[in-house]
Protein backbone atom coordinates (compact mmCIF):
# COMPACT_ATOMS: atom_id res chain seq x y z
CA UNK A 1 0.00 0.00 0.00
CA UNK A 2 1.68 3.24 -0.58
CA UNK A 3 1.71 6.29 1.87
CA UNK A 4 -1.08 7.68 2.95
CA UNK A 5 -1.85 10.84 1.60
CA UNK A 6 -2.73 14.32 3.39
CA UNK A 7 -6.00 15.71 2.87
CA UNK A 8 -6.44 19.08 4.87
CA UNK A 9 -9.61 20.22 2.69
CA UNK A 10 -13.29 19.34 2.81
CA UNK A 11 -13.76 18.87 -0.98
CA UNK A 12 -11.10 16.07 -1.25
CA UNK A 13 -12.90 14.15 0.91
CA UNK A 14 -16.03 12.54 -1.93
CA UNK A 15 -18.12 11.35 1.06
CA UNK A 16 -19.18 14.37 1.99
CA UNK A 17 -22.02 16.05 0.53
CA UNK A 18 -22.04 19.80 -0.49
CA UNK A 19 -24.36 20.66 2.03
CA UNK A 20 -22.04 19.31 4.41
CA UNK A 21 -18.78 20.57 3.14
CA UNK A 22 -20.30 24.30 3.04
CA UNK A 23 -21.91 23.65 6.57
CA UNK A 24 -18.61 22.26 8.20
CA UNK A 25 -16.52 25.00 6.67
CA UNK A 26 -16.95 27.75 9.70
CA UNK A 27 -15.45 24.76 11.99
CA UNK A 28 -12.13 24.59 9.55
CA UNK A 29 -11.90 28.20 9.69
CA UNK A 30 -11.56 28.09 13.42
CA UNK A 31 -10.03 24.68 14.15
CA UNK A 32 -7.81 23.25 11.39
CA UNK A 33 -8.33 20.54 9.28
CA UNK A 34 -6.17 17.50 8.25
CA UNK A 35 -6.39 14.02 8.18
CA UNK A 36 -4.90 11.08 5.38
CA UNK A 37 -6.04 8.85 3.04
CA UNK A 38 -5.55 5.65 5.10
CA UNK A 39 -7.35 6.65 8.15
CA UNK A 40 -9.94 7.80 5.94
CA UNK A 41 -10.79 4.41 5.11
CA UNK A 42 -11.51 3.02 8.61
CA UNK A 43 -14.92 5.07 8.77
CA UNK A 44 -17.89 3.49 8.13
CA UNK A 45 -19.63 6.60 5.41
CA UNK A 46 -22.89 4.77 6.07
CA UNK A 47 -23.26 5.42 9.51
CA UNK A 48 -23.23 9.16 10.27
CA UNK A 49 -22.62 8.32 13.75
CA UNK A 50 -19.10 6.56 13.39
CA UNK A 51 -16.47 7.11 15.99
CA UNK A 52 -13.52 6.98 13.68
CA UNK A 53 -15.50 9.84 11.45
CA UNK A 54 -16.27 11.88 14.79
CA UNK A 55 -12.42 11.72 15.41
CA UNK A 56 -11.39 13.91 12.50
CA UNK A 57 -14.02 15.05 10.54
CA UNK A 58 -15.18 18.16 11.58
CA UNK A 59 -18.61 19.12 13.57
CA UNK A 60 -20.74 21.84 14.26
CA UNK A 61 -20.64 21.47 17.49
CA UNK A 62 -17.17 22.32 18.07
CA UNK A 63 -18.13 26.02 17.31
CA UNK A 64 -20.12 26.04 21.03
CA UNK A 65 -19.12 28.84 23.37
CA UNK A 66 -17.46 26.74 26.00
CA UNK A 67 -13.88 25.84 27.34
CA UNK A 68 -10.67 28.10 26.59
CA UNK A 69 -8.17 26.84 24.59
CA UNK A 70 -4.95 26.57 27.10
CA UNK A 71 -7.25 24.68 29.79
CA UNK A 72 -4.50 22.97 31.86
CA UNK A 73 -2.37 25.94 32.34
CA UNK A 74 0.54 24.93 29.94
CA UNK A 75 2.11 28.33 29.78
CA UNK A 76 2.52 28.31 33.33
CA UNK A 77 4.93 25.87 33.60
CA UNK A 78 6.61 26.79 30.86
CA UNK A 79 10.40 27.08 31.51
CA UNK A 80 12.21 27.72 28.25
CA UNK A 81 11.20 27.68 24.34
CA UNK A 82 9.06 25.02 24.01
CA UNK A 83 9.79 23.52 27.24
CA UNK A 84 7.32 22.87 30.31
CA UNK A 85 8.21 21.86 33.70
CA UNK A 86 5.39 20.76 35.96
CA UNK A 87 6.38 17.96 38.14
CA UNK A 88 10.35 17.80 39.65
CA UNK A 89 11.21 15.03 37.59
CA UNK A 90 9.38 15.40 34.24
CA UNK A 91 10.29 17.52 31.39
CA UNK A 92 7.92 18.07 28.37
CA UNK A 93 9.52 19.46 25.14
CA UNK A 94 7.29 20.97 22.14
CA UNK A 95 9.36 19.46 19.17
CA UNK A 96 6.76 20.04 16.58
CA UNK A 97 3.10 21.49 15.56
CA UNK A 98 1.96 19.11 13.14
CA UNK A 99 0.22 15.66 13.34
CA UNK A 100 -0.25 13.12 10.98
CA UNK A 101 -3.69 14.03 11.39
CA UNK A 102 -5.87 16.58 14.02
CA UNK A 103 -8.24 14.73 16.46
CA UNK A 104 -11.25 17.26 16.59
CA UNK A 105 -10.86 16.86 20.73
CA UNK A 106 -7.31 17.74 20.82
CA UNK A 107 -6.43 20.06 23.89
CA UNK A 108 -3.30 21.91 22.31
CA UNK A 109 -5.56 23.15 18.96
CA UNK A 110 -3.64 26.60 20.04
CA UNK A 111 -0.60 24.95 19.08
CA UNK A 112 -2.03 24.36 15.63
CA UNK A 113 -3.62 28.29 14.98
CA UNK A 114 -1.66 31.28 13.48
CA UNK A 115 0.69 33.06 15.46
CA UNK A 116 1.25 30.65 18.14
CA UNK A 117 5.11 30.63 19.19
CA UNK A 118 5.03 27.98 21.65
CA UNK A 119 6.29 25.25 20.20
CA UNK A 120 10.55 25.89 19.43
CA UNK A 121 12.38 23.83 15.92
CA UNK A 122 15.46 25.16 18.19
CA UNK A 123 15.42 22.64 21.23
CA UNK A 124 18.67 23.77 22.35
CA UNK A 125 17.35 26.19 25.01
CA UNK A 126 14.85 23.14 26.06
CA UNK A 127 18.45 21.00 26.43
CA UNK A 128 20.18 23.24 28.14
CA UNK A 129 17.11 23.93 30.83
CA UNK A 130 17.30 20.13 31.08
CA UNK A 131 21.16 19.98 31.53
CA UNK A 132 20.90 22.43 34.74
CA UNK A 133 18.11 20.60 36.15
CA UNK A 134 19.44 16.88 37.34
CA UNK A 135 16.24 15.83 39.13
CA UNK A 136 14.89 15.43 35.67
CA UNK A 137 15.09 12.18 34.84
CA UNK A 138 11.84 11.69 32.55
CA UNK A 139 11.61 14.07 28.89
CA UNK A 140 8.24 13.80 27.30
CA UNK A 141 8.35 14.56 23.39
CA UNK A 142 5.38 15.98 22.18
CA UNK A 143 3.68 18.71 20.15
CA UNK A 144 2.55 18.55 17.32
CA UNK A 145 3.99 14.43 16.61
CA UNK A 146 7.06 14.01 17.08
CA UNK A 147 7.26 11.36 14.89
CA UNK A 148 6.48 13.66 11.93
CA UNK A 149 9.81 15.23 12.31
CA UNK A 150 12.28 13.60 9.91
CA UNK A 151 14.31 10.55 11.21
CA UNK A 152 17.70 12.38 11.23
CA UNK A 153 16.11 15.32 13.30
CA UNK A 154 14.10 13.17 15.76
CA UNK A 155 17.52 11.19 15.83
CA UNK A 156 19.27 14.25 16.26
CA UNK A 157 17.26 15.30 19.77
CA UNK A 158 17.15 11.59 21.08
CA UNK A 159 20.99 11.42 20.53
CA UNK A 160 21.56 14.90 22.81
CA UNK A 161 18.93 13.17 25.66
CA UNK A 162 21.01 10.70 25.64
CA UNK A 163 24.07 12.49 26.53
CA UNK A 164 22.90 14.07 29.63
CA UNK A 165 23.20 11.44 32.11
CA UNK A 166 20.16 11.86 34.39
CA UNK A 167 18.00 11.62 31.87
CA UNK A 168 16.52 7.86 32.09
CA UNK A 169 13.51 7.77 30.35
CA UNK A 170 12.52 9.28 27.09
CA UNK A 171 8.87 9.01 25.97
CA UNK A 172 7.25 9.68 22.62
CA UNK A 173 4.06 11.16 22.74
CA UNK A 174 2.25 9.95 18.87
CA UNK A 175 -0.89 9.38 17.63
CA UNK A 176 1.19 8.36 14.46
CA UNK A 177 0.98 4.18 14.76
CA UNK A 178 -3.36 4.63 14.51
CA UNK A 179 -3.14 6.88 11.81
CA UNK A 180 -0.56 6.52 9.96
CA UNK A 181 1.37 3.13 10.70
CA UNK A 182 3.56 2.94 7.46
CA UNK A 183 5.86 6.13 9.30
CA UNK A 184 7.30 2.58 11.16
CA UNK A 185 6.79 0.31 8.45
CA UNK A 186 8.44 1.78 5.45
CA UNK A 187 11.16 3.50 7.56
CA UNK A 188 13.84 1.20 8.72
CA UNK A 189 15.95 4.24 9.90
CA UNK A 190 13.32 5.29 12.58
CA UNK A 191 13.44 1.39 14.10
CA UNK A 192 17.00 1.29 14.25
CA UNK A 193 17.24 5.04 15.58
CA UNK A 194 14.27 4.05 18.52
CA UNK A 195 16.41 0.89 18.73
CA UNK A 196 19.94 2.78 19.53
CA UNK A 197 18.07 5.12 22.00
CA UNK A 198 15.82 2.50 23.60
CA UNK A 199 18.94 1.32 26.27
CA UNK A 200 18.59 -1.82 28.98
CA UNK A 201 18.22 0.59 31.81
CA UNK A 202 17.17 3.62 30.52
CA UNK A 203 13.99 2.72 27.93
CA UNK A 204 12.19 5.19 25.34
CA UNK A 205 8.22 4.69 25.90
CA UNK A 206 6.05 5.50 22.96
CA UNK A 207 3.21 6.97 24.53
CA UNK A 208 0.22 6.05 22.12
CA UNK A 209 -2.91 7.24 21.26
CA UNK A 210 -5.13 4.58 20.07
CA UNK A 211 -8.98 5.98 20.84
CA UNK A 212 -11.07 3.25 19.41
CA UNK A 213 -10.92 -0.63 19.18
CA UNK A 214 -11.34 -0.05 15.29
CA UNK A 215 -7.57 1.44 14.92
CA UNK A 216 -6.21 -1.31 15.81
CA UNK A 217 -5.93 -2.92 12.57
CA UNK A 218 -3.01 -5.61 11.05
CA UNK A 219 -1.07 -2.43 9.97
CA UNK A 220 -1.25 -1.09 13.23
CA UNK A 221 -0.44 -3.92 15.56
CA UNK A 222 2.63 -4.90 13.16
CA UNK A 223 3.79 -1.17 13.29
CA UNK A 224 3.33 -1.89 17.33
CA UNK A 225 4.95 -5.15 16.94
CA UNK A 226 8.47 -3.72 15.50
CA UNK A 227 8.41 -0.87 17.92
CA UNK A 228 8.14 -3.87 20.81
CA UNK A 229 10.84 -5.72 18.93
CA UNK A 230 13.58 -2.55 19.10
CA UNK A 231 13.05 -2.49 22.47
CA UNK A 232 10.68 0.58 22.88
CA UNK A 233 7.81 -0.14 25.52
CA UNK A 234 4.54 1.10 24.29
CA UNK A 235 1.68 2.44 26.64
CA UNK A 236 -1.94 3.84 25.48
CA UNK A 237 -3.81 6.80 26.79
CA UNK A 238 -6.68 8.31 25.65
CA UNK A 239 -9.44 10.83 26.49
CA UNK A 240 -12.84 9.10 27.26
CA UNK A 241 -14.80 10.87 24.56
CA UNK A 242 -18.67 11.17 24.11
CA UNK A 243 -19.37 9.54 20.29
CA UNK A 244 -16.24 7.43 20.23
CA UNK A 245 -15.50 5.35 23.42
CA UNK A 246 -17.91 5.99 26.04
CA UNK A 247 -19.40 2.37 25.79
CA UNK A 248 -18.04 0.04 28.22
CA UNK A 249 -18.25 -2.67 25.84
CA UNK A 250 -16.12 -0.69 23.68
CA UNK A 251 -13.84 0.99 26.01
CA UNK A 252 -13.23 -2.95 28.22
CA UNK A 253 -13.14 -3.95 24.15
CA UNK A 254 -10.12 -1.21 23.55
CA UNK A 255 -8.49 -2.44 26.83
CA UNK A 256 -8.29 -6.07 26.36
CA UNK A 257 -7.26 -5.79 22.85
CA UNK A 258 -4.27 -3.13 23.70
CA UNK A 259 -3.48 -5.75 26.63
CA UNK A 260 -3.64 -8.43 23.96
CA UNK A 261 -1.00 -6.68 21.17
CA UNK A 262 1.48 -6.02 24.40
CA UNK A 263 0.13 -2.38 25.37
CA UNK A 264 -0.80 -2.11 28.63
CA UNK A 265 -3.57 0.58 28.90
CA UNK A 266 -2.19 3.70 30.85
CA UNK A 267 -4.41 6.78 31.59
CA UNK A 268 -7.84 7.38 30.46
CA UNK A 269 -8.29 11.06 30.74
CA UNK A 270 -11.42 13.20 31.50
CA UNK A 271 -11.67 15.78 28.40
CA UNK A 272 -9.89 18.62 29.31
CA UNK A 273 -12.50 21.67 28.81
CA UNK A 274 -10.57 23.01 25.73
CA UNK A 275 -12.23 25.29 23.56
CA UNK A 276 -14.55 23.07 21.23
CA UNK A 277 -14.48 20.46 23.20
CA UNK A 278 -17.91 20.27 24.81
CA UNK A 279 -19.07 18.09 21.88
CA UNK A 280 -16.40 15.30 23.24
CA UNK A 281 -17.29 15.79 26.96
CA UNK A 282 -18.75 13.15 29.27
CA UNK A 283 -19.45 14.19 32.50
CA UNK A 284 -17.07 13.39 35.13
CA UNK A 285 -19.86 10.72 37.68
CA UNK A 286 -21.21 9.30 34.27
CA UNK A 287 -17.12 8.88 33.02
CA UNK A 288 -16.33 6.76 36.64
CA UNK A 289 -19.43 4.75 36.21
CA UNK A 290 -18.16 3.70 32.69
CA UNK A 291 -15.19 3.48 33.14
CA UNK A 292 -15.58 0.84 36.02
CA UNK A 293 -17.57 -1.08 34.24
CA UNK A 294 -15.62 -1.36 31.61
CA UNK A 295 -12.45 -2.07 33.86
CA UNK A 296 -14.59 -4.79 35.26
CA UNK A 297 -15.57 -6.59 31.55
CA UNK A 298 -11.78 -6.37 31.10
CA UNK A 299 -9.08 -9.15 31.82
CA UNK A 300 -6.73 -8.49 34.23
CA UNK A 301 -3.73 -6.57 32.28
CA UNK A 302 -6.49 -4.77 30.45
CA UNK A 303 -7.65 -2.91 34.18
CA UNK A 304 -3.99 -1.24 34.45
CA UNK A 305 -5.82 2.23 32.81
CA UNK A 306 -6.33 5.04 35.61
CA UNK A 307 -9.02 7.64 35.04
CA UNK A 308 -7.79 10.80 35.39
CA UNK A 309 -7.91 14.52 34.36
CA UNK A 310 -4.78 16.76 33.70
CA UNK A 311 -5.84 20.13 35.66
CA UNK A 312 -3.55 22.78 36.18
CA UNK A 313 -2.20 21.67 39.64
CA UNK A 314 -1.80 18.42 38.80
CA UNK A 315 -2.59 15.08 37.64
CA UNK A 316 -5.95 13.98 39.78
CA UNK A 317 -7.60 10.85 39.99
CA UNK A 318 -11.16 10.12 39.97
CA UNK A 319 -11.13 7.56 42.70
CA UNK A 320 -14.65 6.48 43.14
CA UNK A 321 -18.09 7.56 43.23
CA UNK A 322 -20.70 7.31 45.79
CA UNK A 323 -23.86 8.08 47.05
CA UNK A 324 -23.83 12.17 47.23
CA UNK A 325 -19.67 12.02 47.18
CA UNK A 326 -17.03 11.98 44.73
CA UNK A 327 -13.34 11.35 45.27
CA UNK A 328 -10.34 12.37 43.94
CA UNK A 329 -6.37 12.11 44.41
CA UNK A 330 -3.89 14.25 43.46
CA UNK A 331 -1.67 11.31 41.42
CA UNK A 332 1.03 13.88 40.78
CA UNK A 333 0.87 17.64 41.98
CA UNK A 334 2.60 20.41 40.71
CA UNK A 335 2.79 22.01 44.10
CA UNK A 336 4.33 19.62 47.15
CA UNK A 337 1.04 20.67 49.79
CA UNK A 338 -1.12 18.71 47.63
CA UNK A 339 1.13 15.32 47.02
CA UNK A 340 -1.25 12.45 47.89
CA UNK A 341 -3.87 14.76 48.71
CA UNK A 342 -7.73 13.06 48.70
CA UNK A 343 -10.38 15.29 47.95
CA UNK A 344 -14.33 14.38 49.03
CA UNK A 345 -16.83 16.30 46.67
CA UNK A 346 -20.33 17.11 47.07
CA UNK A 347 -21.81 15.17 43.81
CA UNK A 348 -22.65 17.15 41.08
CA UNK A 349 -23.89 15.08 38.16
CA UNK A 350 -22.92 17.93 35.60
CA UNK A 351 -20.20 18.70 36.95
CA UNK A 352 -16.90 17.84 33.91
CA UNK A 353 -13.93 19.30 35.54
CA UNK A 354 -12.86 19.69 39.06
CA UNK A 355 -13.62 23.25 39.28
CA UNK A 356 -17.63 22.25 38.88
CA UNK A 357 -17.37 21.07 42.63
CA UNK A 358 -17.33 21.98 45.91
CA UNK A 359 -15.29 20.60 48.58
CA UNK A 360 -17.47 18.06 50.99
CA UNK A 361 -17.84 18.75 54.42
CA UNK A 362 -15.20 15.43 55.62
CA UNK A 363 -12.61 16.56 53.78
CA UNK A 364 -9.49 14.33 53.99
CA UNK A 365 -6.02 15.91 53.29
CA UNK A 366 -2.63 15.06 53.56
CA UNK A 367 0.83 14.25 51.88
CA UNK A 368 1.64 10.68 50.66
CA UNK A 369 4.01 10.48 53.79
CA UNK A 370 1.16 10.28 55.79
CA UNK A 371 0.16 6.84 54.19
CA UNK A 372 3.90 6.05 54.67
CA UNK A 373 4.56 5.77 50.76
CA UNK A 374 7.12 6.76 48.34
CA UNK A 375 6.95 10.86 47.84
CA UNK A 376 6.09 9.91 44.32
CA UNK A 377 4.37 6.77 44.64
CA UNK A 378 0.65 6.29 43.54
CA UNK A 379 -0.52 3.60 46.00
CA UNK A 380 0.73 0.97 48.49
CA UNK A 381 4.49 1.46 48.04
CA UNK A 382 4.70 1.03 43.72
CA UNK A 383 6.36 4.21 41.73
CA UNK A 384 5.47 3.71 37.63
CA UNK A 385 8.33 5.85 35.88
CA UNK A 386 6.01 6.67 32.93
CA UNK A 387 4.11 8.99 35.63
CA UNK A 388 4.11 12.71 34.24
């Protein structure tokens, strides 16, 4: 099959009507547009409903009033060019501001919009931030793909990680193995580069986005299987999203078969309340409910996912839900008061984001050392590395 091809306008894609191109084209004029030929052909035109469609092809509905479009607080952390610093031991560097395709949800559309300078081609003030700072020893890549860049840049930037010696773990955030696998395939270079960088005790995680039980097809798991075979570990997140995976049959479907091709499932965020995004959001009582019940129709390696929402103070996990209550824990915290800290809401069925709630009554607080666990330890004493 040759390489997908790019397709960033309504009228090359024939399955849409007229009526629909000339109705979606106010969304494209606020939120760009792209997507390929090969992902293309994994929606279903018959159904008008189709999670793979509501992915990429634009929607009315993103052009509701609602959200903002920097809704974690990115810029606050932000340390250098195109570098973030949130957590002590976690560096995120913007290497790029294109994807193989744009999900519709995506929480960094600013990235994509004219006149954003966030994201830095020059990563050498990102390096050097990183070479002064030796409690960092985890550097997200992300963007924009990273895997977009050319081989001999992306091996360029692995190679100078590499040669500052606290850094351990390197992780690839991409989207790139669901739509468009034959990046990995048909470039031998990029395996052997992952391959040199991917060392015994100090791995390179590909961080992947696979949404939908439907990506998953024979191109994608062997793209997945030569990524396993050069020694790169490869972990899935996604966003629970209204329309695509809020099913627990799919979503327990999406975990086992991740579990199945060797990719255990990671995090599976709230939607952040991005600009646009209200069309993608399921509220946050309705997300635990599903989300447990699919963990529960799932085989054991398949219930490794957490449910959790990136706010702006930290990582926070939506522990459980119960009669009037809802709790959460801060999994990592940007500021050190509110490591380990357990919040008890009042319920609020609407509510999509922390800020919707109000602080129970019983409110427990404290710092993991109160539970007598590692200072960045999740539960009971384990530490995962691919934490951020």
């Amino acid at each position: 099959m040759p390489r997908p091809k790019v397709i960033t306008r309504l009228d090359r894609i024939p399955q849409l009507s007229q009526r629909d191109k000339a109705r979606l084209a106010p969304v494209t004029e606020r939120f760009v547009f792209r997507t390929n030929t090969y992902y293309q052909r994994l929606i279903d035109w018959e159904d008008p409903h189709d999670p793979i469609r509501r992915i990429v092809i634009p929607e009315t509905g993103e052009l509701r009033e609602w959200g903002e479009l920097d809704a974690s607080g990115e810029e606050d952390y932000t340390r250098a060019p195109g570098l973030e610093h949130k957590y002590p031991d976690t560096a995120l560097l913007l290497v790029n501001d294109v994807c193989g395709a744009f999900c519709r949800f995506c929480f960094r559309k600013r990235l994509f919009m004219d006149g954003n300078d966030e994201v830095s081609r020059d990563v050498s003030p990102g390096l050097a931030y990183i070479r002064r700072h030796p409690e960092i020893s985890n550097v997200l890549l992300t963007g924009g793909d990273p895997l977009l860049l050319s081989t001999s840049r992306l091996a360029e930037i692995l190679k100078d990680l590499r040669a500052i010696p606290h850094v351990r773990i390197i992780r690839i955030g991409s989207k790139m193995p669901a739509f468009d696998p034959f990046r990995v395939l048909e470039d031998q270079e990029l395996v052997s580069t992952l391959a040199g960088a991917s060392l015994p005790d100090s791995r390179v995680y590909l961080m992947a986005h696979f949404n939908h039980p439907r990506e998953l097809t024979p191109e994608d798991l062997e793209c997945v299987d030569r990524l396993l075979k050069a020694g790169v570990v490869v972990v899935n997140q996604t966003p629970l999203l209204a329309g695509v995976n809020d099913d627990p049959r799919v979503l327990a479907e999406l975990f086992d078969r991740l579990a199945f091709a060797g990719i255990p499932p990671y995090y599976v965020f709230i939607c952040r309340p991005t600009a646009g995004n209200e069309f993608f959001t399921v509220p946050i009582e309705r997300a635990w409910r599903l989300f447990d019940d699919a963990r529960n129709r799932a085989s054991g390696l398949g219930r490794r996912a957490r449910l959790s929402m990136s706010h702006r103070t930290g990582k926070i996990e939506v522990l459980a839900v119960t009669r009037g209550q809802t709790v959460f824990r801060y999994h990592r915290a940007a500021a050190a008061a509110d490591r380990g800290r357990i919040m008890i809401m009042e319920g609020n069925p609407a509510a999509c984001w922390l800020d919707d709630y109000e602080m129970a009554a019983t409110e427990l607080a404290g710092q993991a050392a109160d539970w007598d666990v590692p200072d960045h330890g999740p539960t009971l004493g384990t530490w995962d590395p691919l934490d951020d």
